[in-house]
C-alpha atoms as a PDB file:
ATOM      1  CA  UNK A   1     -34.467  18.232 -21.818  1.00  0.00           C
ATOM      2  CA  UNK A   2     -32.399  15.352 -21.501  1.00  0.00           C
ATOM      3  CA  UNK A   3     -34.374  11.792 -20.844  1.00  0.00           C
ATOM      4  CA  UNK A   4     -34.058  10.351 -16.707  1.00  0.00           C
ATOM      5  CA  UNK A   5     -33.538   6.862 -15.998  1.00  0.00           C
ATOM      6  CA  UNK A   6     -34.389   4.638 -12.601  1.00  0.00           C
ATOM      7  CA  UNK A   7     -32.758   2.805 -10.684  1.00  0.00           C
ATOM      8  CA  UNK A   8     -32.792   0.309  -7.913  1.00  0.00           C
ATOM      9  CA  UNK A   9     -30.104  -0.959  -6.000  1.00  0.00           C
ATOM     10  CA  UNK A  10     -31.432  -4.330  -4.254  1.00  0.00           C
ATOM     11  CA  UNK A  11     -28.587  -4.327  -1.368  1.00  0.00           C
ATOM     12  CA  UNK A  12     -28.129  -0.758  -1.306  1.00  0.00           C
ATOM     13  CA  UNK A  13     -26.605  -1.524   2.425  1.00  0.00           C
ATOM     14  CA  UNK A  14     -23.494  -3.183   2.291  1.00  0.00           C
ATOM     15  CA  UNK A  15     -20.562  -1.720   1.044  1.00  0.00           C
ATOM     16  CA  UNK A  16     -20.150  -1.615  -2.767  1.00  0.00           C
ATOM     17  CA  UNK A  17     -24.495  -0.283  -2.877  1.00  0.00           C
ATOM     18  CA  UNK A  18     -23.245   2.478  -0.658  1.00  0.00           C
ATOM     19  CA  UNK A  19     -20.607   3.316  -2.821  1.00  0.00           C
ATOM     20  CA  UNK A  20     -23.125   3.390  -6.066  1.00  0.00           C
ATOM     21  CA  UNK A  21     -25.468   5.016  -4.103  1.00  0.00           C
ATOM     22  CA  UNK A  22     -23.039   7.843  -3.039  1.00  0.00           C
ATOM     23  CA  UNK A  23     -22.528   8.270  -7.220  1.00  0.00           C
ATOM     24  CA  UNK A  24     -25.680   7.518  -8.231  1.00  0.00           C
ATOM     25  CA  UNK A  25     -27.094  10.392  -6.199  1.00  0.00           C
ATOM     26  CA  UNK A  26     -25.138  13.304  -8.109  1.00  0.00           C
ATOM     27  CA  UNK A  27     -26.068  11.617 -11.482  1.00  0.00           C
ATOM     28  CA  UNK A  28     -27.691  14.403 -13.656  1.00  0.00           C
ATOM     29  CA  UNK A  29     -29.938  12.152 -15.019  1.00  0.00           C
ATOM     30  CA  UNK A  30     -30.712   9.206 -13.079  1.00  0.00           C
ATOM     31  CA  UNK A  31     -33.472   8.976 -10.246  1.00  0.00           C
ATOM     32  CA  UNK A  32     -33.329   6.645  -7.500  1.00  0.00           C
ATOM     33  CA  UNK A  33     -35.506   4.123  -6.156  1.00  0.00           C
ATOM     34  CA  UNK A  34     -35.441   3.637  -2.751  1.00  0.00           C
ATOM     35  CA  UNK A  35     -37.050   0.761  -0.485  1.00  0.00           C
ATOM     36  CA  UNK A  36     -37.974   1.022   2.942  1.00  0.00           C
ATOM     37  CA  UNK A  37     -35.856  -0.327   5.114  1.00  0.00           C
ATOM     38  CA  UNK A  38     -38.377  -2.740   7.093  1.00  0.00           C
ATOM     39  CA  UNK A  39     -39.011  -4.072   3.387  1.00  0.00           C
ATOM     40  CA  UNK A  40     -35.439  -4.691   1.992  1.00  0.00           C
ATOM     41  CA  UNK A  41     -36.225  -8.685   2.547  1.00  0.00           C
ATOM     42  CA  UNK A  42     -39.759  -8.249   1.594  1.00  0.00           C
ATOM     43  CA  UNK A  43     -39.811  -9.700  -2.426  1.00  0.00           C
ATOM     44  CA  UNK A  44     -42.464  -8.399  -3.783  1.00  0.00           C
ATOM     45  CA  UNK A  45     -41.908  -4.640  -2.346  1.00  0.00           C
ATOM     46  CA  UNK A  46     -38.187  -5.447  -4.230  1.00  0.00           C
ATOM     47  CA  UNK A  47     -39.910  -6.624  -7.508  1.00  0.00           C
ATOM     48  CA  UNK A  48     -42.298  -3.783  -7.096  1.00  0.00           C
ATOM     49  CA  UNK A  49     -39.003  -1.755  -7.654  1.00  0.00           C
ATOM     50  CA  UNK A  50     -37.635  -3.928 -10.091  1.00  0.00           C
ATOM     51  CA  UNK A  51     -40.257  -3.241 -12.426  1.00  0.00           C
ATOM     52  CA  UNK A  52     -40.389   0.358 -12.251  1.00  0.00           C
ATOM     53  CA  UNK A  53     -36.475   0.557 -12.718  1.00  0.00           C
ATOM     54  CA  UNK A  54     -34.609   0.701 -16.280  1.00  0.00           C
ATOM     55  CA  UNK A  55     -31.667  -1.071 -14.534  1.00  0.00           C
ATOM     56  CA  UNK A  56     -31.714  -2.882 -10.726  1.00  0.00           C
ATOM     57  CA  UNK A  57     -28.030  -3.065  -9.164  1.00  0.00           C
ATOM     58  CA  UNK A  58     -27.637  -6.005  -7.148  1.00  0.00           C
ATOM     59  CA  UNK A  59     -25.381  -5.541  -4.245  1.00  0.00           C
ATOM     60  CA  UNK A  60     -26.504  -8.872  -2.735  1.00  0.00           C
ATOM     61  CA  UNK A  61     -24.213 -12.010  -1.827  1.00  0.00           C
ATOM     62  CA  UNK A  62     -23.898 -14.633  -4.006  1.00  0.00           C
ATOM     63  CA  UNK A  63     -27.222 -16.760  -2.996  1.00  0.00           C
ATOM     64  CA  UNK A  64     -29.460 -13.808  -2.530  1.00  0.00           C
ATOM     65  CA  UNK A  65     -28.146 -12.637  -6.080  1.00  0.00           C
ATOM     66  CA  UNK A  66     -29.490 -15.638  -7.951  1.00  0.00           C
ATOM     67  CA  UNK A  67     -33.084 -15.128  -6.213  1.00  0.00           C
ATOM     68  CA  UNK A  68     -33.136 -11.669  -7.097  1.00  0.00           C
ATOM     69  CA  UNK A  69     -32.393 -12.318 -10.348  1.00  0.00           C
ATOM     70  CA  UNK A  70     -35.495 -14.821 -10.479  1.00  0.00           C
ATOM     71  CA  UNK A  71     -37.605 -11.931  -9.362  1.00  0.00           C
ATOM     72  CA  UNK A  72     -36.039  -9.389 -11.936  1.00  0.00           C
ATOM     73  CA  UNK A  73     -36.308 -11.935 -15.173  1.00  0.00           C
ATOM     74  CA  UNK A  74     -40.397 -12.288 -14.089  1.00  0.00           C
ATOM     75  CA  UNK A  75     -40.963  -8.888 -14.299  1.00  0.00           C
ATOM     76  CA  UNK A  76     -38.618  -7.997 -17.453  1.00  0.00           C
ATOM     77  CA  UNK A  77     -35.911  -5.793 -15.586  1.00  0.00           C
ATOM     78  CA  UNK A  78     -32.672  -5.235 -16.715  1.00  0.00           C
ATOM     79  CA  UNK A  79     -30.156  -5.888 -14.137  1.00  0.00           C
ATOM     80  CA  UNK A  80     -26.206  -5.572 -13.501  1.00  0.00           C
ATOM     81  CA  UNK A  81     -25.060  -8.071 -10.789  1.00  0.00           C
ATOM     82  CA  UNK A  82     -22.330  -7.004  -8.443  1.00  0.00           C
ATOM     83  CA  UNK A  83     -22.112  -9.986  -6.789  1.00  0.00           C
ATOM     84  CA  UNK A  84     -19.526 -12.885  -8.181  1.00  0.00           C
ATOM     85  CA  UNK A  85     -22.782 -15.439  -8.618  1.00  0.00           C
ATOM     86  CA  UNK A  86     -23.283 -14.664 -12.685  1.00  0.00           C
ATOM     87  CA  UNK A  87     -19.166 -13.626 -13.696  1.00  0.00           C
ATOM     88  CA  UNK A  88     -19.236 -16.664 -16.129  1.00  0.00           C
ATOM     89  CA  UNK A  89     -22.321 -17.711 -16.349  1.00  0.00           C
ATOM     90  CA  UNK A  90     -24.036 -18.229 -20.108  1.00  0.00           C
ATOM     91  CA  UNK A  91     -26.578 -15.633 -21.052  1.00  0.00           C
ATOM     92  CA  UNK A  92     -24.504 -13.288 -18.562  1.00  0.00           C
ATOM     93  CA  UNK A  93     -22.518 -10.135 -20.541  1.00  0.00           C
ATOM     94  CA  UNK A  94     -19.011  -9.699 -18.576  1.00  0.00           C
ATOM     95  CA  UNK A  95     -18.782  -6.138 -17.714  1.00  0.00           C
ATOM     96  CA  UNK A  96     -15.333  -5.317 -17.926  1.00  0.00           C
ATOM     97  CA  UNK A  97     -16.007  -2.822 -20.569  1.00  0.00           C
ATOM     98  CA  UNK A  98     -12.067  -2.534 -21.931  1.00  0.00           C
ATOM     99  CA  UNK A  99     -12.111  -6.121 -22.627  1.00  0.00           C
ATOM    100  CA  UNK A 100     -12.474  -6.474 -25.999  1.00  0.00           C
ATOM    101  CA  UNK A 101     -13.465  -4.260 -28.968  1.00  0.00           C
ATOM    102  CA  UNK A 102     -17.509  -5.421 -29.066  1.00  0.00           C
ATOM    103  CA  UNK A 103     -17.567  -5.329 -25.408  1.00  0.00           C
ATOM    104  CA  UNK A 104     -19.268  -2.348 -24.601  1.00  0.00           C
ATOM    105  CA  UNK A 105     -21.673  -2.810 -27.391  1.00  0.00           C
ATOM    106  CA  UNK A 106     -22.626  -6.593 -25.940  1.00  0.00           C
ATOM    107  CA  UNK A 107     -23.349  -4.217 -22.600  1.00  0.00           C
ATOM    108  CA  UNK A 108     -25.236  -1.659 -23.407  1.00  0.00           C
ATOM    109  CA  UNK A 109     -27.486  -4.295 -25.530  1.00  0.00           C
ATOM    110  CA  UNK A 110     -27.716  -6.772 -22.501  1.00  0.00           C
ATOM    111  CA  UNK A 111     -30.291  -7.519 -20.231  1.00  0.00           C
ATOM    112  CA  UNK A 112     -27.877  -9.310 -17.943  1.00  0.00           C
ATOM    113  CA  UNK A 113     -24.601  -7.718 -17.027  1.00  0.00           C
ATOM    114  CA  UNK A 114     -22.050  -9.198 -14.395  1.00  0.00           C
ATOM    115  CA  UNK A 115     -19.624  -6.815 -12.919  1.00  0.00           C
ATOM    116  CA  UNK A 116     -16.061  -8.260 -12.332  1.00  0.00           C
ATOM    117  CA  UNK A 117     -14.408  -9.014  -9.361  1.00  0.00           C
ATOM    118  CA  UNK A 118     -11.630  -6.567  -7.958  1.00  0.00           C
ATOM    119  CA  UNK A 119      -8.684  -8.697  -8.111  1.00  0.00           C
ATOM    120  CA  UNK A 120     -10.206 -10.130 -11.759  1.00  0.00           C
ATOM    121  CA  UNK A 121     -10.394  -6.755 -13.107  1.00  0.00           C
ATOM    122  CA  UNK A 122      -6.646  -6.032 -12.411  1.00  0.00           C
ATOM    123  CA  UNK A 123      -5.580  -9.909 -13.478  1.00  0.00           C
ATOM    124  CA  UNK A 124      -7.773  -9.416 -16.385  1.00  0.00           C
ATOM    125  CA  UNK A 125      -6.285  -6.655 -17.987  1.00  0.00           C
ATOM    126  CA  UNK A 126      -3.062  -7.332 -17.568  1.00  0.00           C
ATOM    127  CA  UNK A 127      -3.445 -11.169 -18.849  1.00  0.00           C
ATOM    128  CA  UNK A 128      -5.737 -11.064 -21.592  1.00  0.00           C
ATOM    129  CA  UNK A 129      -4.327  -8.823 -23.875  1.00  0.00           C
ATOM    130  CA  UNK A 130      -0.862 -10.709 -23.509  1.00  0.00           C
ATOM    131  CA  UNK A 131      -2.804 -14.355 -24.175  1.00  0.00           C
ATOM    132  CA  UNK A 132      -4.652 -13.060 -27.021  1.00  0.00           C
ATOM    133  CA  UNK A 133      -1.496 -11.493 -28.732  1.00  0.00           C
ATOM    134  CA  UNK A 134       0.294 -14.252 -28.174  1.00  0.00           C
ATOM    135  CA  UNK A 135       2.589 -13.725 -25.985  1.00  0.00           C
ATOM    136  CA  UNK A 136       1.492 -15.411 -23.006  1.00  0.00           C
ATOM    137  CA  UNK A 137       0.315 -19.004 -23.439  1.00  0.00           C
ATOM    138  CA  UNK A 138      -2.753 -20.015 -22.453  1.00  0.00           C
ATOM    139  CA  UNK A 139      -1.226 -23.161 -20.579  1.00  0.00           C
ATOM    140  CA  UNK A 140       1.517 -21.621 -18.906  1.00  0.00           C
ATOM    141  CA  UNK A 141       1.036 -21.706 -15.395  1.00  0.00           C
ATOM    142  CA  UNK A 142       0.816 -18.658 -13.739  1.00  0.00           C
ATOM    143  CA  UNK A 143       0.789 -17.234  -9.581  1.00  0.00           C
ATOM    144  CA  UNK A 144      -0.757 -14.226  -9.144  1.00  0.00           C
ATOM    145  CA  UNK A 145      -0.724 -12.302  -5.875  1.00  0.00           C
ATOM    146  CA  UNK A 146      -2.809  -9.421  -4.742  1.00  0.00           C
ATOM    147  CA  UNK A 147      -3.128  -6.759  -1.488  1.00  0.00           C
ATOM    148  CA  UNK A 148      -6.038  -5.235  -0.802  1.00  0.00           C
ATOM    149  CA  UNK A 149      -7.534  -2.448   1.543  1.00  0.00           C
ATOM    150  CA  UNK A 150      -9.546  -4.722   4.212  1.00  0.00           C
ATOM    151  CA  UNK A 151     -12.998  -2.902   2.784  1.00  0.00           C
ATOM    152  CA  UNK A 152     -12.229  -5.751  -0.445  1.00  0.00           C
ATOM    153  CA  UNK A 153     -14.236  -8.459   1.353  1.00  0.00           C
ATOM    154  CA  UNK A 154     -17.365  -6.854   2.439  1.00  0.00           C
ATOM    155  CA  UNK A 155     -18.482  -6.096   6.494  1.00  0.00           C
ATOM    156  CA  UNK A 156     -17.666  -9.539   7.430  1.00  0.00           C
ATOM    157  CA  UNK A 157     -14.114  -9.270   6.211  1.00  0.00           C
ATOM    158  CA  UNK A 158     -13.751  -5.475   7.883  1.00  0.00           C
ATOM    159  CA  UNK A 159     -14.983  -6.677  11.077  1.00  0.00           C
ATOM    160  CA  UNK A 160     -12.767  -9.766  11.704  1.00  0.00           C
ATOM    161  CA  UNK A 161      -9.794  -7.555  10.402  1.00  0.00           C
ATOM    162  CA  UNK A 162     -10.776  -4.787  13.056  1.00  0.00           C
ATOM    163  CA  UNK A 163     -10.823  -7.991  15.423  1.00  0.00           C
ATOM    164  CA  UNK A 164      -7.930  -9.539  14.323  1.00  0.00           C
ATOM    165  CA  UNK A 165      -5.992  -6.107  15.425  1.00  0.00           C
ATOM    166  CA  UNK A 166      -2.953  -7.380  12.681  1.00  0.00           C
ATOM    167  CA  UNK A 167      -0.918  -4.993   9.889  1.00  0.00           C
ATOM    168  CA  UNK A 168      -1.168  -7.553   7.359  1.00  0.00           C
ATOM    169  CA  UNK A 169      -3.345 -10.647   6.866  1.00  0.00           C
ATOM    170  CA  UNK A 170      -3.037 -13.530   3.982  1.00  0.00           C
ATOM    171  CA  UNK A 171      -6.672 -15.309   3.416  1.00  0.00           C
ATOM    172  CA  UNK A 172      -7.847 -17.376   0.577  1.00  0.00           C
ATOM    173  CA  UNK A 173      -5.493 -20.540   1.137  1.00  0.00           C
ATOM    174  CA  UNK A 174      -7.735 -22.883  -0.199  1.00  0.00           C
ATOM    175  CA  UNK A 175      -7.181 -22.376  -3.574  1.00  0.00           C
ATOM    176  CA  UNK A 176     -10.677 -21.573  -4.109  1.00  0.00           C
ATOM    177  CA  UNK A 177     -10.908 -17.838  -4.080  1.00  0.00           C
ATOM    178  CA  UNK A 178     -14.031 -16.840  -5.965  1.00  0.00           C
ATOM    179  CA  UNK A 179     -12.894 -15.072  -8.185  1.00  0.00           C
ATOM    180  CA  UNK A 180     -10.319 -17.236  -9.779  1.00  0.00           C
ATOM    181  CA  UNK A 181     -12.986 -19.011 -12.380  1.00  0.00           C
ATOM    182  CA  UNK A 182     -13.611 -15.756 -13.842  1.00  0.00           C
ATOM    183  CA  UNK A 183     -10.163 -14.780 -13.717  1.00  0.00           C
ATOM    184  CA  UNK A 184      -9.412 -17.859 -15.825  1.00  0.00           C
ATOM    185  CA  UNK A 185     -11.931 -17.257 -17.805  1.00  0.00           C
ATOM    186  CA  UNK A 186     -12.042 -14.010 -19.339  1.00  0.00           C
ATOM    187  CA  UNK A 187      -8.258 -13.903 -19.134  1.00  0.00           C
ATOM    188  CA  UNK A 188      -7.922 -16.816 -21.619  1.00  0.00           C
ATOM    189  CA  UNK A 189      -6.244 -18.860 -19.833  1.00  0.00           C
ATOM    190  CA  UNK A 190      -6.197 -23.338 -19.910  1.00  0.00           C
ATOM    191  CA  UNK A 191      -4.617 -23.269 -16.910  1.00  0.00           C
ATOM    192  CA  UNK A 192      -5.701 -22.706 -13.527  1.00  0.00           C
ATOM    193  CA  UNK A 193      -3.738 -19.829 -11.615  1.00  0.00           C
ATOM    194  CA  UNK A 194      -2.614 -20.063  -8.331  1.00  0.00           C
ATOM    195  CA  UNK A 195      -4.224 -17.005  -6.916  1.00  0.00           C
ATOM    196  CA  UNK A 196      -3.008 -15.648  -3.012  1.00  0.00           C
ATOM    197  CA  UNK A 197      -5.124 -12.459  -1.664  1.00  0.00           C
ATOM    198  CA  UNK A 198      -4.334 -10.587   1.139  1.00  0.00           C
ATOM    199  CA  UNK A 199      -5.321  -7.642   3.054  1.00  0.00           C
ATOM    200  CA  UNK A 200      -3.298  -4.485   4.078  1.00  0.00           C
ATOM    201  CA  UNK A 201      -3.626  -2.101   7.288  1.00  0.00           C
ATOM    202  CA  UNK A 202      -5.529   0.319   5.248  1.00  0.00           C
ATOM    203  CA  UNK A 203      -9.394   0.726   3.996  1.00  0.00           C
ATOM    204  CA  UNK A 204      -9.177   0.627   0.309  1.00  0.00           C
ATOM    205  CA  UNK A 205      -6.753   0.574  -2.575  1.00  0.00           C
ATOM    206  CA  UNK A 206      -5.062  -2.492  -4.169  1.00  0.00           C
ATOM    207  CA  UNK A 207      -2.428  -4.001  -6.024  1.00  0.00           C
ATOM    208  CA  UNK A 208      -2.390  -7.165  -8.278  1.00  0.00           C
ATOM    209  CA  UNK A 209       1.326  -8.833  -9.065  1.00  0.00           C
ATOM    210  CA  UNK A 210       2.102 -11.226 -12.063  1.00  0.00           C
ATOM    211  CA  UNK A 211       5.731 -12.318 -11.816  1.00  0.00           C
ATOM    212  CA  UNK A 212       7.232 -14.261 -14.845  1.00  0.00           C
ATOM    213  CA  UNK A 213      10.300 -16.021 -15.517  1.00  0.00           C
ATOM    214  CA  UNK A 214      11.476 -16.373 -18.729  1.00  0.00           C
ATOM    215  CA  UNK A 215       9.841 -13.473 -20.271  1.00  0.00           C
ATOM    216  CA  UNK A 216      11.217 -10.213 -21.889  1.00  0.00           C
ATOM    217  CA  UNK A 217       9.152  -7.123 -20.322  1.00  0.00           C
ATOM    218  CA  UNK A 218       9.449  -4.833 -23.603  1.00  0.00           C
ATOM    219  CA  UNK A 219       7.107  -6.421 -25.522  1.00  0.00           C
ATOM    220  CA  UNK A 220       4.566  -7.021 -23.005  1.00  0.00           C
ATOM    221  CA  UNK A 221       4.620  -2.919 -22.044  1.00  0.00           C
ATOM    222  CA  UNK A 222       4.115  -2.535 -26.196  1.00  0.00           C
ATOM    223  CA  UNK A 223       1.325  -4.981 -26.020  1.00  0.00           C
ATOM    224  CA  UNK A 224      -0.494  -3.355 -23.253  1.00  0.00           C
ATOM    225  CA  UNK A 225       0.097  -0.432 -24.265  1.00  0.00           C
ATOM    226  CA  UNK A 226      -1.570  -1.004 -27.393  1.00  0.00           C
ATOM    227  CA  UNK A 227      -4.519  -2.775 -26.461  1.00  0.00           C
ATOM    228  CA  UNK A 228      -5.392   0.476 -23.815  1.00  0.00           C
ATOM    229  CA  UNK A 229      -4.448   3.486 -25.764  1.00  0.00           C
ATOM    230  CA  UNK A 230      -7.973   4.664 -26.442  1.00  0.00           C
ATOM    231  CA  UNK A 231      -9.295   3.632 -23.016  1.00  0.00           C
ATOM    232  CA  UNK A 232      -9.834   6.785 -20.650  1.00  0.00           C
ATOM    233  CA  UNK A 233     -10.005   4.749 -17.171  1.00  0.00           C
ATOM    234  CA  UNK A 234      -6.930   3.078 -17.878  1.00  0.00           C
ATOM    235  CA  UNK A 235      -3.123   4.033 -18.275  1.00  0.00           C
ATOM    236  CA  UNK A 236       0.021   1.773 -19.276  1.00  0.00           C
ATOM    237  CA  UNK A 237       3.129   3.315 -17.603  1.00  0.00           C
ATOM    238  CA  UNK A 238       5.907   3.337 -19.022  1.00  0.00           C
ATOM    239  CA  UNK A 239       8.616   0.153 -18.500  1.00  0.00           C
ATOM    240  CA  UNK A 240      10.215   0.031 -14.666  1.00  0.00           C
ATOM    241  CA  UNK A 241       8.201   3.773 -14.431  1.00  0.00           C
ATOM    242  CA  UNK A 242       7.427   4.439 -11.263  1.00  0.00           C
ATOM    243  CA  UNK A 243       6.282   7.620  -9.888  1.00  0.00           C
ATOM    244  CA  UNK A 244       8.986  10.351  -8.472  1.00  0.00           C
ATOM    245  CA  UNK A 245       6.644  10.848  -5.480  1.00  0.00           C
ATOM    246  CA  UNK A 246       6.500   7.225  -4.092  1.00  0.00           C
ATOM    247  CA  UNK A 247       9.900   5.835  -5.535  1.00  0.00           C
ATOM    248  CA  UNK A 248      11.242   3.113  -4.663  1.00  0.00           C
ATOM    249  CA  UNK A 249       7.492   2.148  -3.488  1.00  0.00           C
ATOM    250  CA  UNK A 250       4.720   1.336  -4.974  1.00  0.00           C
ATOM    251  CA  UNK A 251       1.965   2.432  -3.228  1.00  0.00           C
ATOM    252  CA  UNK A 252      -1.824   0.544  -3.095  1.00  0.00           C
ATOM    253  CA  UNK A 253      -3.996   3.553  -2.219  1.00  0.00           C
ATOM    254  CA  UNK A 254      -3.193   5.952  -5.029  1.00  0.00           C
ATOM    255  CA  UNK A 255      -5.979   5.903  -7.135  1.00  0.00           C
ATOM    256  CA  UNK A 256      -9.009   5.597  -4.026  1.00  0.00           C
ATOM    257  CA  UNK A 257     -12.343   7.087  -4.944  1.00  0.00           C
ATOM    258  CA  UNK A 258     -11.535   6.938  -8.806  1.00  0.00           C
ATOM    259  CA  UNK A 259     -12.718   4.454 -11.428  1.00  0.00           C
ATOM    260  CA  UNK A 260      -9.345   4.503 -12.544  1.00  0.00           C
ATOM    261  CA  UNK A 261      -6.573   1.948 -13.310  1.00  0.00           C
ATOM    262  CA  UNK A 262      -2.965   1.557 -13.721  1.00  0.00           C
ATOM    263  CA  UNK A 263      -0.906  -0.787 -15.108  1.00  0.00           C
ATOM    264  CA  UNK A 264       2.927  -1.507 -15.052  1.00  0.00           C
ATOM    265  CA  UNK A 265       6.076  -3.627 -16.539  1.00  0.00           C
ATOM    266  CA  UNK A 266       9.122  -4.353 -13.954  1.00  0.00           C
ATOM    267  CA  UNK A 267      11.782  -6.278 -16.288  1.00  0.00           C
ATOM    268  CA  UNK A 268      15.459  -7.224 -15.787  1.00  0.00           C
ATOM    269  CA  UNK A 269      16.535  -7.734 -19.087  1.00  0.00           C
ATOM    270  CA  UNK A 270      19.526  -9.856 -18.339  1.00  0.00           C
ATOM    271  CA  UNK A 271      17.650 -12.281 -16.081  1.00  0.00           C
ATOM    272  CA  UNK A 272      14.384 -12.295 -18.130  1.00  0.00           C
ATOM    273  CA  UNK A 273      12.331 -12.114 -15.287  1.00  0.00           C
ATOM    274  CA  UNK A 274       9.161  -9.794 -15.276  1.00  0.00           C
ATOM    275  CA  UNK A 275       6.258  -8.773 -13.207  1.00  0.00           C
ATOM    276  CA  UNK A 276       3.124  -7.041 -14.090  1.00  0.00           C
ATOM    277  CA  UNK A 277       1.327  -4.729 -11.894  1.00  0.00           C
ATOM    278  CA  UNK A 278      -2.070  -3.274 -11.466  1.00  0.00           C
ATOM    279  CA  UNK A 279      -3.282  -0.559  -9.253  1.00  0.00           C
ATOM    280  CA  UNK A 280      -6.643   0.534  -8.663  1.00  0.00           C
ATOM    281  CA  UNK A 281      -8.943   0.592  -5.995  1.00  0.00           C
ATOM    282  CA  UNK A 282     -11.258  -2.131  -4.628  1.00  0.00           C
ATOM    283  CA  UNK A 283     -14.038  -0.074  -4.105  1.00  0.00           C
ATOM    284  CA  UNK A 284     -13.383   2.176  -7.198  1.00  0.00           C
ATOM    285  CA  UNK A 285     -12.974   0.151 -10.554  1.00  0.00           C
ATOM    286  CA  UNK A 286     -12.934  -3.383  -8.342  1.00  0.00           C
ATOM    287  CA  UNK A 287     -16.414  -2.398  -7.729  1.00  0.00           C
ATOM    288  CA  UNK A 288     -19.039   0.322  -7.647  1.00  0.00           C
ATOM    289  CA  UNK A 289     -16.993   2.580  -9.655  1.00  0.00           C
ATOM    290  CA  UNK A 290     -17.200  -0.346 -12.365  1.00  0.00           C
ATOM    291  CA  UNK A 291     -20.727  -0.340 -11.748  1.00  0.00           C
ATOM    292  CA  UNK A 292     -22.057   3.021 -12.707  1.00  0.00           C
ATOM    293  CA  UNK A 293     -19.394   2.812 -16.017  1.00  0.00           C
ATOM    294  CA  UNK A 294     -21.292  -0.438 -16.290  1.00  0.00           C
ATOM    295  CA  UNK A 295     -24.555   1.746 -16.111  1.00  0.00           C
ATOM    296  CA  UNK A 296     -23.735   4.477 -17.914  1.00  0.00           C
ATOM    297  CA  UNK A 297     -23.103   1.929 -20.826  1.00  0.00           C
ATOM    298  CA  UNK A 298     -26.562   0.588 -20.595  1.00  0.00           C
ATOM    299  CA  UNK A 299     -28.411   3.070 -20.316  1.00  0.00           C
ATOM    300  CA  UNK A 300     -26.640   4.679 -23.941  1.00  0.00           C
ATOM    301  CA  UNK A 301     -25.258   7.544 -21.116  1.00  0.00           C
ATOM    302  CA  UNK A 302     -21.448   8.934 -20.869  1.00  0.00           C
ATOM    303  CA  UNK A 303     -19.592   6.427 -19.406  1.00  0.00           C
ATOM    304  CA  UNK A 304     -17.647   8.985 -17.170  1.00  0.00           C
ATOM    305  CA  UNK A 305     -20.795  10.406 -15.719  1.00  0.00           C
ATOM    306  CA  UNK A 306     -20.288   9.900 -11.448  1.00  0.00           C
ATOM    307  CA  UNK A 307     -17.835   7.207 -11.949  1.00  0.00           C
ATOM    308  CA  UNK A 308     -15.785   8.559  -9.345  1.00  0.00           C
ATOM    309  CA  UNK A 309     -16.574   9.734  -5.711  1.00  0.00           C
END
């Protein structure tokens, strides 16, 4: 009989615990803990939970993530932070398990696991392999633009799009967007990015753009390529491929309700100009898709179990 695991998911409410929750719940061999929900503020019911679990999920904003992380270290829980409060902080394992070689050993060891951002984890893999292969400098300054399905910023950010009544909305002009530390970060970069999000007339699905002048796309496909052969959640098209079906678009919602993720090389040759894509969705491997990979890891399970909806 095959061993059962706990967990708790301390935010289970807002959209990305939902989203675990709805894949957590088919899991063969994972139970859930679930808290009232006249005690979801009440700490010690929550650390009650924390202790019984093998891994709490914290779905919580940024603040809220940091106490619940005080509650989880007193009572010895494991715990995998959704939130963008831990991304690159020390002691923290990054769980963007296709980072690097070691990476999913350093989670499925941890006792601290941050899951990355949505517009990181497409920025990510398209810049770090290029940076550590040399292709890319890490000084060279970089813009990197993103569209995302207005469920990328929570139920504060769905219900002021709803209000706003618009097709298309840029946010994020004050070149502080969260997640551009860990972006920089984990991507290898000296530089600071200029980073501009925006949000589409649509729920979910996104696209990240890296344009660059200067540089040949060939070798950046081969690099890419490389670095993700063996990884099953994510798949380097071909140079300027794009799909029969949506051609000449590419389109943002494609890959909804998967853990999957796709990257792309547009090059003109003559010009030696470039830009590097990455499709996946928010919700999907942006988020709680990441998570129960994340999860799976940790808890020594198949990392495909439930990882999409």
């Amino acid at each position: 009989m095959s061993q059962r695991y706990r967990v708790f998911i301390d935010g289970q409410a807002g959209t990305t615990g939902l989203q675990i929750h709805q894949r957590l719940v088919n899991h063969p061999q994972i139970d859930m803990l679930n808290i009232n929900k006249a005690q979801r503020k009440d700490a010690h019911a929550r650390q009650a939970l924390m202790k019984q679990a093998n891994v709490t999920i914290l779905c919580l904003p940024d603040a809220a993530a940091r106490e619940a992380v005080a509650l989880a270290d007193e009572v010895g829980a494991r715990v995998l932070d959704a939130s963008s409060a831990h991304r690159v902080e020390a002691g923290w394992v990054y769980g963007l398990a296709e980072l690097a070689a070691d990476q999913r050993e350093k989670i499925r060891t941890a006792s601290h696991v941050s899951n990355p951002g949505c517009y990181a984890t497409g920025s990510i893999a398209l810049l770090a392999p290029l940076t550590q292969a040399g292709l890319l400098q890490a000084d060279r300054p970089l813009a990197i633009n993103g569209v995302s399905g207005y469920s990328g910023g929570g139920k504060q950010m769905i219900e002021k799009y709803q209000q706003a009544g618009t097709g298309f909305a840029a946010y994020g002009l004050g070149f502080d967007h969260k997640h551009l530390k860990e972006i920089q970060a984990w991507s290898g970069l000296s530089s600071r990015p200029i980073f501009q999000p925006a949000v589409g007339d649509y729920a979910q699905g996104m696209l990240v753009f890296i344009p660059l002048n200067g540089v040949d796309g060939e070798p950046l496909q081969l690099a890419l390529a490389q670095f993700y052969a063996a990884q099953p959640f994510i798949n380097v098209h071909e140079l300027n491929q794009l799909n029969d079906d949506s051609a000449p678009y590419l389109l943002p919602e494609a890959l909804n309700n998967t853990n999957n993720m796709e990257l792309f090389v547009f090059s003109h040759a003559e010009q030696r100009q470039s830009i590097l894509v990455a499709r996946l969705d928010n919700l999907g491997k942006g988020a709680s898709g990441a998570a129960v990979q994340n999860l799976n890891i940790m808890l020594g399970l198949s990392e495909e179990t439930c990882v999409n909806l």
